[in-house]
C-alpha atoms as a PDB file:
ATOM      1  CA  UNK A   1       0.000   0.000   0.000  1.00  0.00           C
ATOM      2  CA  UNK A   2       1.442   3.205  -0.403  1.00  0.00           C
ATOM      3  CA  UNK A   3       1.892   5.553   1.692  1.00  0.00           C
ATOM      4  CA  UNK A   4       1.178   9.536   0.943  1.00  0.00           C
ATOM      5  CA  UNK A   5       3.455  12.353   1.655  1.00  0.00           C
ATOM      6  CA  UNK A   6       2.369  15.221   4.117  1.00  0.00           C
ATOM      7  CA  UNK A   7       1.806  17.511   0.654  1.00  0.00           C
ATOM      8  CA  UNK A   8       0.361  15.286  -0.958  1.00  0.00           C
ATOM      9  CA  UNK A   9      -2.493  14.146   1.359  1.00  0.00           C
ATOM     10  CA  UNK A  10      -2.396  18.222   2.102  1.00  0.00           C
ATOM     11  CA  UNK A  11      -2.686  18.778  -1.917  1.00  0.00           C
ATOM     12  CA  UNK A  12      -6.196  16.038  -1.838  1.00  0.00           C
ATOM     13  CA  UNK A  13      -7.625  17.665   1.039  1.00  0.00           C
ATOM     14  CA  UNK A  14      -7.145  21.108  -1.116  1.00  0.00           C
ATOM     15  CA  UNK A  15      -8.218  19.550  -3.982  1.00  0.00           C
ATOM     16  CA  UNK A  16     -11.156  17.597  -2.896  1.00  0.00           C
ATOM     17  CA  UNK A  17     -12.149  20.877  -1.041  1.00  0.00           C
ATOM     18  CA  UNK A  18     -11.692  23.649  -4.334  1.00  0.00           C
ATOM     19  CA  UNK A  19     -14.436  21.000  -6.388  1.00  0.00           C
ATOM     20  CA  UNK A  20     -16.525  20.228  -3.660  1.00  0.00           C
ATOM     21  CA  UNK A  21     -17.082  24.062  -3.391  1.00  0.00           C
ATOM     22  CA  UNK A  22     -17.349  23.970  -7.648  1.00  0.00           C
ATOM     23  CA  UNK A  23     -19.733  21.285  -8.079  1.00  0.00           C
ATOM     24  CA  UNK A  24     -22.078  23.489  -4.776  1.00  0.00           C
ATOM     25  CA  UNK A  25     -21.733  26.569  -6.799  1.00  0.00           C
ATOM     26  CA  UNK A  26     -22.779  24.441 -10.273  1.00  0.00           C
ATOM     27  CA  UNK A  27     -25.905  22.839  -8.427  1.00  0.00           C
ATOM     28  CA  UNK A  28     -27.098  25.663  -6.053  1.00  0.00           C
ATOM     29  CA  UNK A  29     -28.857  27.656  -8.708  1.00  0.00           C
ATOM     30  CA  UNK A  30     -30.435  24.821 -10.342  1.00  0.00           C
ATOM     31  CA  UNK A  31     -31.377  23.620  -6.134  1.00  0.00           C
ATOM     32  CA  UNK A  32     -32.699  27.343  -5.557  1.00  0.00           C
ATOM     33  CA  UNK A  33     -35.136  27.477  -8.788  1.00  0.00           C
ATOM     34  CA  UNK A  34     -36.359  24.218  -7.612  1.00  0.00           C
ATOM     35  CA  UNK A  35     -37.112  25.756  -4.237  1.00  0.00           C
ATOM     36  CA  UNK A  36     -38.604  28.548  -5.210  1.00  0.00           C
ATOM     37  CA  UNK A  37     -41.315  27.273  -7.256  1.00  0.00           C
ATOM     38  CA  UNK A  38     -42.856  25.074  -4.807  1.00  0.00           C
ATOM     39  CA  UNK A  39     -42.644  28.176  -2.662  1.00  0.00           C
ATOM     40  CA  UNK A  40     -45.894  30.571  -3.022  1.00  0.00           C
ATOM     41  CA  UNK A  41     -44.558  33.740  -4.858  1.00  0.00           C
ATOM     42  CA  UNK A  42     -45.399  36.276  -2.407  1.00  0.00           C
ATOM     43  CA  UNK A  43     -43.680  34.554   0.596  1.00  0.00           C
ATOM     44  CA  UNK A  44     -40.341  34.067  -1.648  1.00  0.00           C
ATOM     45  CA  UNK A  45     -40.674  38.008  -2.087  1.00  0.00           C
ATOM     46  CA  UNK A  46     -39.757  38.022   1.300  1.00  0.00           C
ATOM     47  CA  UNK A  47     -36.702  36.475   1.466  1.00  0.00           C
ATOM     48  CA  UNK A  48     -34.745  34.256   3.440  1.00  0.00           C
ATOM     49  CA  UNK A  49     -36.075  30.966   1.576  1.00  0.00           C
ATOM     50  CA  UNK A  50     -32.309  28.706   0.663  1.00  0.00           C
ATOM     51  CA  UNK A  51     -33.012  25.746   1.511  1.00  0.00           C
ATOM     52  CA  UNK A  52     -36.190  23.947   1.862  1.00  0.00           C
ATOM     53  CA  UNK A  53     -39.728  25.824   0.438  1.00  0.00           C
ATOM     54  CA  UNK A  54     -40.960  28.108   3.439  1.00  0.00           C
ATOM     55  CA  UNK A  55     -44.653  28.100   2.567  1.00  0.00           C
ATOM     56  CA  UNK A  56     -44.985  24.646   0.251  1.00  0.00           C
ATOM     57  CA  UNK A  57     -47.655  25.168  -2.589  1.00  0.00           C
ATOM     58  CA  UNK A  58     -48.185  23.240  -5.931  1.00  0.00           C
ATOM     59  CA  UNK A  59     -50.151  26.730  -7.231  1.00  0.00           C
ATOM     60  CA  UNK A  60     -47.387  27.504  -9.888  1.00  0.00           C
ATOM     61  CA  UNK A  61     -47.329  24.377 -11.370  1.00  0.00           C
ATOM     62  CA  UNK A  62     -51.018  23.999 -11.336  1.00  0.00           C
ATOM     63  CA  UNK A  63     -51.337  27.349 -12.678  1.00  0.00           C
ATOM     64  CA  UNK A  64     -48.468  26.443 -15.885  1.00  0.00           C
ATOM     65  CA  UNK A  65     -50.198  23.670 -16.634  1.00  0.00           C
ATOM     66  CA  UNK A  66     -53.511  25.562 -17.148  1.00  0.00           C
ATOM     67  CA  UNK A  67     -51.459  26.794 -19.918  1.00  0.00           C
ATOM     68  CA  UNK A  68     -52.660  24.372 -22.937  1.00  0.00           C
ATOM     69  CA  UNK A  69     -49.759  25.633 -25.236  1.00  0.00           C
ATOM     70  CA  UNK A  70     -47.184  24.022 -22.842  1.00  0.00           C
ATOM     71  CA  UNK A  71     -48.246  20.644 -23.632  1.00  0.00           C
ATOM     72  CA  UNK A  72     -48.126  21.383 -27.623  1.00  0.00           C
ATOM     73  CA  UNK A  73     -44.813  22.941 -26.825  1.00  0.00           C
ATOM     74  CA  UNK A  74     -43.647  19.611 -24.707  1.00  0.00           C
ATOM     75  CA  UNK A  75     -44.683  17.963 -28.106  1.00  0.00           C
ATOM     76  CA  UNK A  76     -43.132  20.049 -30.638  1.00  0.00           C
ATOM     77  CA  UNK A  77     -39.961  19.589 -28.684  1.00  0.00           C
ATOM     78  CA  UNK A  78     -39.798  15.727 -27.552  1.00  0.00           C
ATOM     79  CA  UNK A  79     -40.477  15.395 -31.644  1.00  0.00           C
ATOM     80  CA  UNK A  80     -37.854  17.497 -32.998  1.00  0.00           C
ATOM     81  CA  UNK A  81     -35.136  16.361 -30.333  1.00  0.00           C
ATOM     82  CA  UNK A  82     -35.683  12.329 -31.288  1.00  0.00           C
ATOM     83  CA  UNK A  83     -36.481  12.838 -34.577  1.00  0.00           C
ATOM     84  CA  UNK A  84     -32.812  15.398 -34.705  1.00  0.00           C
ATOM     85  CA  UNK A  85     -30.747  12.718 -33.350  1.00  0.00           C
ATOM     86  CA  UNK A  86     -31.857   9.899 -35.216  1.00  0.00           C
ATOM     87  CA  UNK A  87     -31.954  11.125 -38.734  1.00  0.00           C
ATOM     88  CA  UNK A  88     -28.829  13.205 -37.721  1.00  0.00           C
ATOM     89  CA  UNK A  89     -27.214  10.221 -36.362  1.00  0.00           C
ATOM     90  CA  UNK A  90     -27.874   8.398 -39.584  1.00  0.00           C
ATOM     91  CA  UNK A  91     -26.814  11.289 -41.600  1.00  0.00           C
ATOM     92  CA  UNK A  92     -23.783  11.774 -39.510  1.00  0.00           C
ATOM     93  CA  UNK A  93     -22.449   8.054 -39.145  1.00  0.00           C
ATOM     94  CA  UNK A  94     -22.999   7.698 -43.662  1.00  0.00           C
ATOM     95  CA  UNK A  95     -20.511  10.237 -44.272  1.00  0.00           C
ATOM     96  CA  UNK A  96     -18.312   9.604 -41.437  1.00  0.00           C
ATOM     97  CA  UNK A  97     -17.870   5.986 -42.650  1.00  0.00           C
ATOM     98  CA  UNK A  98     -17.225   7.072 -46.000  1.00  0.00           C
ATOM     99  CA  UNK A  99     -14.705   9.904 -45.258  1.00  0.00           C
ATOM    100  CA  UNK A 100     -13.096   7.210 -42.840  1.00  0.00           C
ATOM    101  CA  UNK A 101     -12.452   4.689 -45.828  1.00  0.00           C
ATOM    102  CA  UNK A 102      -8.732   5.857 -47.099  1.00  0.00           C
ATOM    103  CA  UNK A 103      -9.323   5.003 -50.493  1.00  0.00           C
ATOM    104  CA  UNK A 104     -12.092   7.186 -50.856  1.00  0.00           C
ATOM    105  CA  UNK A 105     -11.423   9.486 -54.228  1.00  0.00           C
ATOM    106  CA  UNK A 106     -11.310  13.380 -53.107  1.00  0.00           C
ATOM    107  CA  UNK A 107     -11.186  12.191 -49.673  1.00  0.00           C
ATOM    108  CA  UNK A 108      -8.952  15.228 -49.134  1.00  0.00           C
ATOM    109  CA  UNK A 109     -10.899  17.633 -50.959  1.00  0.00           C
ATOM    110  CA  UNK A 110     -14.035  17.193 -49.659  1.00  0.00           C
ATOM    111  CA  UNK A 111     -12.990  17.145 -46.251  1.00  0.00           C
ATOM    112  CA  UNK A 112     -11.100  20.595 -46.382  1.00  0.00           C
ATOM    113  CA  UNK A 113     -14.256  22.177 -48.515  1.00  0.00           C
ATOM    114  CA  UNK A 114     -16.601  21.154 -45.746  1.00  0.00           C
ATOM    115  CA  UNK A 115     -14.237  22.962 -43.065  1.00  0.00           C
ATOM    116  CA  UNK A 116     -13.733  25.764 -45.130  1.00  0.00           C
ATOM    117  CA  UNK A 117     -17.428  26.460 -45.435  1.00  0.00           C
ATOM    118  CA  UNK A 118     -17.858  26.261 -41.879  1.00  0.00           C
ATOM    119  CA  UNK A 119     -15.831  29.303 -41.413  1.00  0.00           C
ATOM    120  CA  UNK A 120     -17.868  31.514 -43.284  1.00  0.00           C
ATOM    121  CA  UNK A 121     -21.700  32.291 -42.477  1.00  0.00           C
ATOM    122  CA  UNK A 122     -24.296  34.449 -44.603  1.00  0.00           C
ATOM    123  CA  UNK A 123     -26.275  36.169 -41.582  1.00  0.00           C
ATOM    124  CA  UNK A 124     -29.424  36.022 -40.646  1.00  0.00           C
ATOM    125  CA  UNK A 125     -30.992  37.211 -43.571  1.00  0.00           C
ATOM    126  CA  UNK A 126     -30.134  35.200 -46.025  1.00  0.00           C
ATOM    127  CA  UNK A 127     -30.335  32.133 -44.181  1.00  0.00           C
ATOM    128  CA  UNK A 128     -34.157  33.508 -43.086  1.00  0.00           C
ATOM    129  CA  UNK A 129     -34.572  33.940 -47.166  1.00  0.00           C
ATOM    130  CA  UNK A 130     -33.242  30.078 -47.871  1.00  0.00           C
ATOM    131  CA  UNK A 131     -35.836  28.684 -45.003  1.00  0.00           C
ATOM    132  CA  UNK A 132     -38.611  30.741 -46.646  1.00  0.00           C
ATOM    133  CA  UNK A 133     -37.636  29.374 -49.974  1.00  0.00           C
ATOM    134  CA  UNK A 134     -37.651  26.034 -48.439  1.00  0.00           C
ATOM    135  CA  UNK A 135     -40.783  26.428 -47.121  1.00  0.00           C
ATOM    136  CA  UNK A 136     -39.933  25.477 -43.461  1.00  0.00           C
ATOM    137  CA  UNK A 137     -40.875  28.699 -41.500  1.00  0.00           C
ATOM    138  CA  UNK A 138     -43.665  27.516 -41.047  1.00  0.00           C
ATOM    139  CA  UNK A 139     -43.349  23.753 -40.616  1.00  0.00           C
ATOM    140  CA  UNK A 140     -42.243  21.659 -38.034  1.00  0.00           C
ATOM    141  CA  UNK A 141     -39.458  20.418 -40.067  1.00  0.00           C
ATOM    142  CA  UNK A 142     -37.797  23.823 -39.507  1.00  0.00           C
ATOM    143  CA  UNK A 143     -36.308  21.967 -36.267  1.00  0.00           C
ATOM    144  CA  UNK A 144     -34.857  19.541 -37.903  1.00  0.00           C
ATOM    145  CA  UNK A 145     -34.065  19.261 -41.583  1.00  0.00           C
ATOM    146  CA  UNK A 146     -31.321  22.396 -41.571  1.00  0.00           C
ATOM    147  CA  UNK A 147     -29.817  20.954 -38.092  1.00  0.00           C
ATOM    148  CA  UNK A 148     -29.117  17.349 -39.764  1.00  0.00           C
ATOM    149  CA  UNK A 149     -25.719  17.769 -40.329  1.00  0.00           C
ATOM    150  CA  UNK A 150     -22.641  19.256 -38.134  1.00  0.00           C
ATOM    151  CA  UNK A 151     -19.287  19.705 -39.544  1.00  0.00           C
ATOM    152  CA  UNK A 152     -17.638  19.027 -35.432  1.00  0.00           C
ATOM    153  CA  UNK A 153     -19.929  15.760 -34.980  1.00  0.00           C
ATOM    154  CA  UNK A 154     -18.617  14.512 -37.949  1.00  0.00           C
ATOM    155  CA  UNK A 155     -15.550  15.055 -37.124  1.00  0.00           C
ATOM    156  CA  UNK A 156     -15.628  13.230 -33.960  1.00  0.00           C
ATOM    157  CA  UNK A 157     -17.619  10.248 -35.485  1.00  0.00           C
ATOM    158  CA  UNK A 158     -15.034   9.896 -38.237  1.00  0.00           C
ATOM    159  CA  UNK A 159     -12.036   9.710 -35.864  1.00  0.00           C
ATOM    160  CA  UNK A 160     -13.546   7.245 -34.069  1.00  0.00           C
ATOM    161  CA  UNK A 161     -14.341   5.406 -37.188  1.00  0.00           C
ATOM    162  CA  UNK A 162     -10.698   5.705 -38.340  1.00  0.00           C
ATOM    163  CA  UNK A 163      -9.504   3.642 -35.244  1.00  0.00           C
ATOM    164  CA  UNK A 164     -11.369   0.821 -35.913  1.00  0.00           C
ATOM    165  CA  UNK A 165      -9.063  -2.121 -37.679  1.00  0.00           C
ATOM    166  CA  UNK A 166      -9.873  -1.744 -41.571  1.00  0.00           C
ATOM    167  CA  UNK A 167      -9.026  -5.396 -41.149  1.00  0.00           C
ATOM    168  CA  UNK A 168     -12.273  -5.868 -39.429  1.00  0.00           C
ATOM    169  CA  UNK A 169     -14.037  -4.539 -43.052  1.00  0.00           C
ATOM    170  CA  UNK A 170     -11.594  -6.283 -45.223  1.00  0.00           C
ATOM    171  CA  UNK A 171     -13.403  -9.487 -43.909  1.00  0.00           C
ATOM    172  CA  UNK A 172     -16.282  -8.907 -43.746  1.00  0.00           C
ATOM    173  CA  UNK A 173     -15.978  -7.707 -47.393  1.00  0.00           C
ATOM    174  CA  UNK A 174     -14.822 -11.088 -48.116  1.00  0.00           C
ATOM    175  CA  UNK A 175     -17.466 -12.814 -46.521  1.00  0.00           C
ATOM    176  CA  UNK A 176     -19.824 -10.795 -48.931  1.00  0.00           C
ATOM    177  CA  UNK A 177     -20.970  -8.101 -46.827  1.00  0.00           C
ATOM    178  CA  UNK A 178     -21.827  -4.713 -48.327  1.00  0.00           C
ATOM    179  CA  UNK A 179     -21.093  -1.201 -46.668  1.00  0.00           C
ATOM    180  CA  UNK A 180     -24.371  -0.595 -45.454  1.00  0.00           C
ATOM    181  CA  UNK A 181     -24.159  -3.829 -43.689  1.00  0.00           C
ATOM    182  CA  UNK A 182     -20.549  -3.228 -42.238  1.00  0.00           C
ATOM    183  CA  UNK A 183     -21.909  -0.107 -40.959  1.00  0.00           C
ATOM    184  CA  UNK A 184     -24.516  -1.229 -38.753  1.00  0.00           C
ATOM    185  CA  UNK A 185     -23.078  -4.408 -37.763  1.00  0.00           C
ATOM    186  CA  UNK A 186     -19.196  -4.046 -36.869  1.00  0.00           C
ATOM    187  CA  UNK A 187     -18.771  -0.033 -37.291  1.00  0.00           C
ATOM    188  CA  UNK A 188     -22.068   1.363 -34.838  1.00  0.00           C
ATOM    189  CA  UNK A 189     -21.851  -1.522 -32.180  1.00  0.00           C
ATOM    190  CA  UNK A 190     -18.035  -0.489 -31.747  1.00  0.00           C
ATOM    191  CA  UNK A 191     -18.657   3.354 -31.339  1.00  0.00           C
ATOM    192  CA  UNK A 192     -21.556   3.233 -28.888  1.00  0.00           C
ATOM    193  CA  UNK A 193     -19.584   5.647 -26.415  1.00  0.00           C
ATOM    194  CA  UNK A 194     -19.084   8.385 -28.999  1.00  0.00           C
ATOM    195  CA  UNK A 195     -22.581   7.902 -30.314  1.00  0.00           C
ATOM    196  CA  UNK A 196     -24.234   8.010 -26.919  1.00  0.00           C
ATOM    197  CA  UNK A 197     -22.242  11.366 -26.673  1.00  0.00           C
ATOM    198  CA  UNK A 198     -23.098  13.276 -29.750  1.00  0.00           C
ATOM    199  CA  UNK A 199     -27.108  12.070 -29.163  1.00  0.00           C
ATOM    200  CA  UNK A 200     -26.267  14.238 -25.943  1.00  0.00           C
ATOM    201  CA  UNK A 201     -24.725  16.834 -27.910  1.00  0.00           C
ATOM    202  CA  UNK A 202     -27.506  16.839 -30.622  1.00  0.00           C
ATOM    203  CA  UNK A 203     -30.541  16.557 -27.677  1.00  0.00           C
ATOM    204  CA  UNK A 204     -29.312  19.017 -25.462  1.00  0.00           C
ATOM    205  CA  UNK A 205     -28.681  21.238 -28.006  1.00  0.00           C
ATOM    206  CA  UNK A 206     -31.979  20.624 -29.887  1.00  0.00           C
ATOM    207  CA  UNK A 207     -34.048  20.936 -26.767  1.00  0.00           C
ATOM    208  CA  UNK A 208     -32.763  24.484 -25.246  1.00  0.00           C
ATOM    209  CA  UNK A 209     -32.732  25.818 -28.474  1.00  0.00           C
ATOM    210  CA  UNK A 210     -35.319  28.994 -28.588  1.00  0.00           C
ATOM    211  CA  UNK A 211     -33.703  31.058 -31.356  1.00  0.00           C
ATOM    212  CA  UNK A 212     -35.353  29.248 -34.450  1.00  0.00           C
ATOM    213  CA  UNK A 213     -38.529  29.224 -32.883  1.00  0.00           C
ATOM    214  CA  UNK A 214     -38.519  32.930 -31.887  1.00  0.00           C
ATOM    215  CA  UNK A 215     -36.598  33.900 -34.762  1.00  0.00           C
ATOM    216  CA  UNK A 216     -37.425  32.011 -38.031  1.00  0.00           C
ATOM    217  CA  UNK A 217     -40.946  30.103 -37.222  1.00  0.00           C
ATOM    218  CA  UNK A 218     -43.971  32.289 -38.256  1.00  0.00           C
ATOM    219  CA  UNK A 219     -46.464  30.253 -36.571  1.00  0.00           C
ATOM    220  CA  UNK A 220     -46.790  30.539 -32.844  1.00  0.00           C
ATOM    221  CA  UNK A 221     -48.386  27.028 -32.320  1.00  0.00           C
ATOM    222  CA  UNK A 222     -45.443  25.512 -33.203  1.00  0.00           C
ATOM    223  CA  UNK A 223     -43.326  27.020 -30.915  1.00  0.00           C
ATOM    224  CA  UNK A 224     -41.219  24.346 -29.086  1.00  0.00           C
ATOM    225  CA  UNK A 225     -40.567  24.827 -25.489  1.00  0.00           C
ATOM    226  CA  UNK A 226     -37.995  26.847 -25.181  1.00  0.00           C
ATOM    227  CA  UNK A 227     -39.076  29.555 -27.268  1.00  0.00           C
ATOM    228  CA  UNK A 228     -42.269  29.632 -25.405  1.00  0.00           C
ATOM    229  CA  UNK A 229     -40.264  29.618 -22.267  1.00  0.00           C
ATOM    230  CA  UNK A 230     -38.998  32.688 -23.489  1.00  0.00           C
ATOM    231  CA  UNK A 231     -42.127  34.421 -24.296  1.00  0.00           C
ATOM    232  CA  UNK A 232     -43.525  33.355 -21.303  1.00  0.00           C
ATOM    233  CA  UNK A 233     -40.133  34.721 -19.331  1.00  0.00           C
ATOM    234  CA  UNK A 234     -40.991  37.902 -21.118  1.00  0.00           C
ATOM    235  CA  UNK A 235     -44.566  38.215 -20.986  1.00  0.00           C
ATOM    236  CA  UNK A 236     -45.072  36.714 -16.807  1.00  0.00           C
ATOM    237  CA  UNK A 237     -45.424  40.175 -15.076  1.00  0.00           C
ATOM    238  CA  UNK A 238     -47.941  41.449 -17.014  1.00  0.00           C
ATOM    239  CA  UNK A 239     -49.764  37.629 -16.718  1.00  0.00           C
ATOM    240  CA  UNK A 240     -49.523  37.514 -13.316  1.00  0.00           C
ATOM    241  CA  UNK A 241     -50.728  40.931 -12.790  1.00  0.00           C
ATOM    242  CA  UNK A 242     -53.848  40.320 -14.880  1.00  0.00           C
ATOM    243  CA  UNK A 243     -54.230  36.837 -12.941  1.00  0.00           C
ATOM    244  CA  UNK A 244     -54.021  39.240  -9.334  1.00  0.00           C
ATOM    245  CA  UNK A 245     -56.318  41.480 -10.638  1.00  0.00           C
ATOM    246  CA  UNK A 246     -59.116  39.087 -11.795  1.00  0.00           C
ATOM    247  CA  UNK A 247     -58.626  37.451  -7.809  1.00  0.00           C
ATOM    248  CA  UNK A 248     -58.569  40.547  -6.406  1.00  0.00           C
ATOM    249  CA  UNK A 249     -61.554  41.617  -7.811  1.00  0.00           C
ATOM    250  CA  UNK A 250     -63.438  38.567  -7.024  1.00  0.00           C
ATOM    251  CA  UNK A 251     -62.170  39.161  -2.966  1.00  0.00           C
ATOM    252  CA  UNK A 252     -59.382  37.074  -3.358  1.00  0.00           C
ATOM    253  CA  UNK A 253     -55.610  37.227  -2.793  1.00  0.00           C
ATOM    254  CA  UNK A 254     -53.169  35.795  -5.317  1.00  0.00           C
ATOM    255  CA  UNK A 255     -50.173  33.891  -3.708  1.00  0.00           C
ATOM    256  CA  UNK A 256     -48.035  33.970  -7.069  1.00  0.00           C
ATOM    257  CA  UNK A 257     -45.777  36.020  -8.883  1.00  0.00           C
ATOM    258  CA  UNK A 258     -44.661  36.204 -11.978  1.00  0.00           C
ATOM    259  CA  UNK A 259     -41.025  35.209 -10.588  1.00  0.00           C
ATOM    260  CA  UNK A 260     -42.457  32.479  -9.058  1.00  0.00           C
ATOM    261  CA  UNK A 261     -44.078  31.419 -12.369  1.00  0.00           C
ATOM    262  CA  UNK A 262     -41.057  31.785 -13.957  1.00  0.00           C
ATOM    263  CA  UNK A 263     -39.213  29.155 -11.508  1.00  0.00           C
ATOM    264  CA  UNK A 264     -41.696  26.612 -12.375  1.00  0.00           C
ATOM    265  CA  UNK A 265     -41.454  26.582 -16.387  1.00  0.00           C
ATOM    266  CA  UNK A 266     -37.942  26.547 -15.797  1.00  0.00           C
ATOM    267  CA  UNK A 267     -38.129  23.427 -14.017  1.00  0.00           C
ATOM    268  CA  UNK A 268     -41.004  22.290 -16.135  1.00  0.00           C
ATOM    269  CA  UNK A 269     -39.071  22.451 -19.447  1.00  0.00           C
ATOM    270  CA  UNK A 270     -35.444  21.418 -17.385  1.00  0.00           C
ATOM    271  CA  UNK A 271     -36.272  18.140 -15.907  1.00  0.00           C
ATOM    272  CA  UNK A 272     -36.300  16.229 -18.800  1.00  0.00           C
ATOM    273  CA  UNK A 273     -32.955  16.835 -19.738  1.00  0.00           C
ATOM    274  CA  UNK A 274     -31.739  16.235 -15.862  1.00  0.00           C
ATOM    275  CA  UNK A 275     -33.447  13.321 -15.951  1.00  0.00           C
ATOM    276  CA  UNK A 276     -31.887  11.457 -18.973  1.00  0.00           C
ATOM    277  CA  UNK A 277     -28.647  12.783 -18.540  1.00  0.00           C
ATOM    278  CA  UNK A 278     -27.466  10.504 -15.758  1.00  0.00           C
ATOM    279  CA  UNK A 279     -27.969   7.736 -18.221  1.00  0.00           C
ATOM    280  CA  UNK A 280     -26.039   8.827 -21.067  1.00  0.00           C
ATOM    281  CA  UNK A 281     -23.207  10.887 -18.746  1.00  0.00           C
ATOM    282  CA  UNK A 282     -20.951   7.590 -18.166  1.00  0.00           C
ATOM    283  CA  UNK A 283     -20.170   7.733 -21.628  1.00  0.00           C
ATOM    284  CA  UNK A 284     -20.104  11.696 -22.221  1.00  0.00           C
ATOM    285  CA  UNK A 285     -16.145  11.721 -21.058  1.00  0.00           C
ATOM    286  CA  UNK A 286     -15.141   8.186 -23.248  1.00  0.00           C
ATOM    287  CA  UNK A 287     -16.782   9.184 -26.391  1.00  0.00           C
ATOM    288  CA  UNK A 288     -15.607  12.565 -26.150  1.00  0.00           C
ATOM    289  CA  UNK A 289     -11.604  11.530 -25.430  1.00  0.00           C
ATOM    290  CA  UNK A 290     -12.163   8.199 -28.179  1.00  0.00           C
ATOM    291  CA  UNK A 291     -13.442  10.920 -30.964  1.00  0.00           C
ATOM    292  CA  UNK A 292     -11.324  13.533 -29.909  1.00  0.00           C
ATOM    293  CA  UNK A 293      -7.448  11.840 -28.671  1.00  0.00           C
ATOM    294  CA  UNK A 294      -6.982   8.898 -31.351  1.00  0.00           C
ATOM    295  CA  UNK A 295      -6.715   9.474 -34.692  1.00  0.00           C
END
C-alpha cells in the first residue's frame, strides 16, 4: 500500500475541497429554482427561503399547466429532439464511414471544402430567405431538416471510425458483406460511447434551443418549449398581474408572482434533460476523449 506524503495528502484535502465548493456553486442555482417554485410567490418576495420551500404550494405548477400551449410545446420539442438525433445520427455516421475509408477518391478535398465552409456564415438574412424558400418557416421540419448535419460531430464520429481495424471490413468484405451492412453491424456496435455522446450533444442542443422558434418560425403554435419559455419569461409580469387582478376583484388574494411562475417553467421544461442525462453521462467523457485523442 502506499503511503502519501504530508503535501500530498495536504494537496487532496485542497483539492477535494476547491471541487466540492465547484460542483455546490454548479448545483445551487439549479437547487434554488427548484425551491422557489414550490414556494408561493409572495412569501419568496420576502426572502430568506435557501433551503427547503418556506410556505410549500403546488399553485405555480397547477397554474403552468392551465397553460394548454405548454403541452403542444412539450410535443413540438420531444419530436424534434428524437427525430434530430436519429436522422442526424444516420446522416452523420454515412458520411463519417465514408470519409473514414482511405481510399475514398477526393477524400482530401471534400474534407477541407466542408471545413472551409464552416468558417464563413451568410447572416441572418439570407439564411431567413433560404428557409422561406424552403418552405420550413412555417413547418415543423424547420427543427430539424437544416440541423441534420454538423461539420464538429462529424468530425468526432469519423475519428472514431478511423480507429477501428480496416481489417475488421476487409473481412467482412470477403465474406460478402456490403457497406451498409458493415456499418450497422461491426462499425455502430463499436462506437456506442461516442454515439451516446453526440445524441447528448444533438438533444441538449436541440431541446434548449429557442432562437429558431422565436426567430425564423412564423407560426406561434409551433413554438417548441424553449421559445415559449422565453415568451412566457418575457410576458409573466404582465400575466400575473392580470391573474391578481381578476382574484382581487373577485375578494381574493393571489399567492403567485410572476417570478415564481417563472421558476416553475424553468423546471417544467429542465427536468427532462436532468433526468436522462445521468444515463447517457458515463459515456459523455469516453466518447468525447475516443473521438477527440486517437486518430
Amino acid at each position: 500500500m502506499k503511503i502519501e506524503s504530508r503535501g500530498q495528502k495536504i494537496f487532496k484535502v485542497f483539492n477535494y475541497t476547491l471541487l466540492s465548493l465547484f460542483g455546490f456553486a454548479c448545483f445551487y442555482p439549479f437547487y434554488y429554482v427548484l425551491v422557489a417554485s414550490f414556494n408561493t410567490g409572495r412569501d419568496f418576495m420576502r426572502g430568506g427561503v435557501w433551503l427547503f420551500p418556506r410556505a410549500f404550494t403546488l399553485e405555480n405548477y397547477i397554474l403552468a399547466f392551465e397553460d394548454q400551449a405548454i403541452f403542444t410545446s412539450l410535443g413540438i420539442s420531444v419530436a424534434s429532439t428524437l427525430l434530430s438525433i436519429l436522422m442526424g445520427l444516420s446522416v452523420t455516421a454515412l458520411v463519417a464511414y465514408a470519409m473514414s475509408i482511405k481510399t475514398l477518391p477526393g477524400r482530401t478535398f471534400i474534407s477541407f471544402f466542408w471545413y472551409f465552409t464552416t468558417i464563413f456564415g451568410g447572416g441572418m438574412i439570407p439564411y431567413y430567405m433560404v428557409l422561406r424558400d424552403l418552405k420550413l418557416t412555417s413547418s415543423f421540419w424547420l427543427y430539424v431538416i437544416p440541423g441534420l448535419y454538423s461539420f464538429y460531430n462529424f468530425i468526432l464520429l469519423r475519428t472514431n471510425f478511423s480507429t477501428i481495424p480496416t481489417e475488421l471490413r476487409e473481412s467482412a468484405q470477403l465474406d460478402g458483406a456490403g457497406d451498409f451492412t458493415i456499418l450497422t453491424r461491426i462499425y455502430i456496435p463499436l462506437s456506442k460511447p461516442i454515439l451516446a455522446t453526440l445524441t447528448l450533444f444533438i438533444g441538449v442542443g436541440k431541446w434548449n434551443d429557442w432562437f429558431t422558434g422565436a426567430y425564423y418560425q412564423s407560426r406561434t403554435n409551433l413554438y417548441p418549449a424553449a421559445t415559449l419559455l422565453q415568451k412566457i419569461l418575457n410576458e409573466a409580469n404582465s400575466i400575473s398581474q392580470i391573474k391578481a387582478g381578476q382574484e382581487t376583484a373577485a375578494g381574493m388574494v393571489t399567492s403567485f408572482t410572476s417570478q415564481s411562475m417563472q421558476m416553475a417553467f424553468v423546471m417544467i421544461l429542465t427536468m427532462p434533460i436532468v433526468v436522462v442525462y445521468p444515463f447517457l453521462q458515463k459515456y459523455y467523457v469516453k466518447g468525447v476523449m475516443v473521438g477527440s485523442v486517437k486518430g
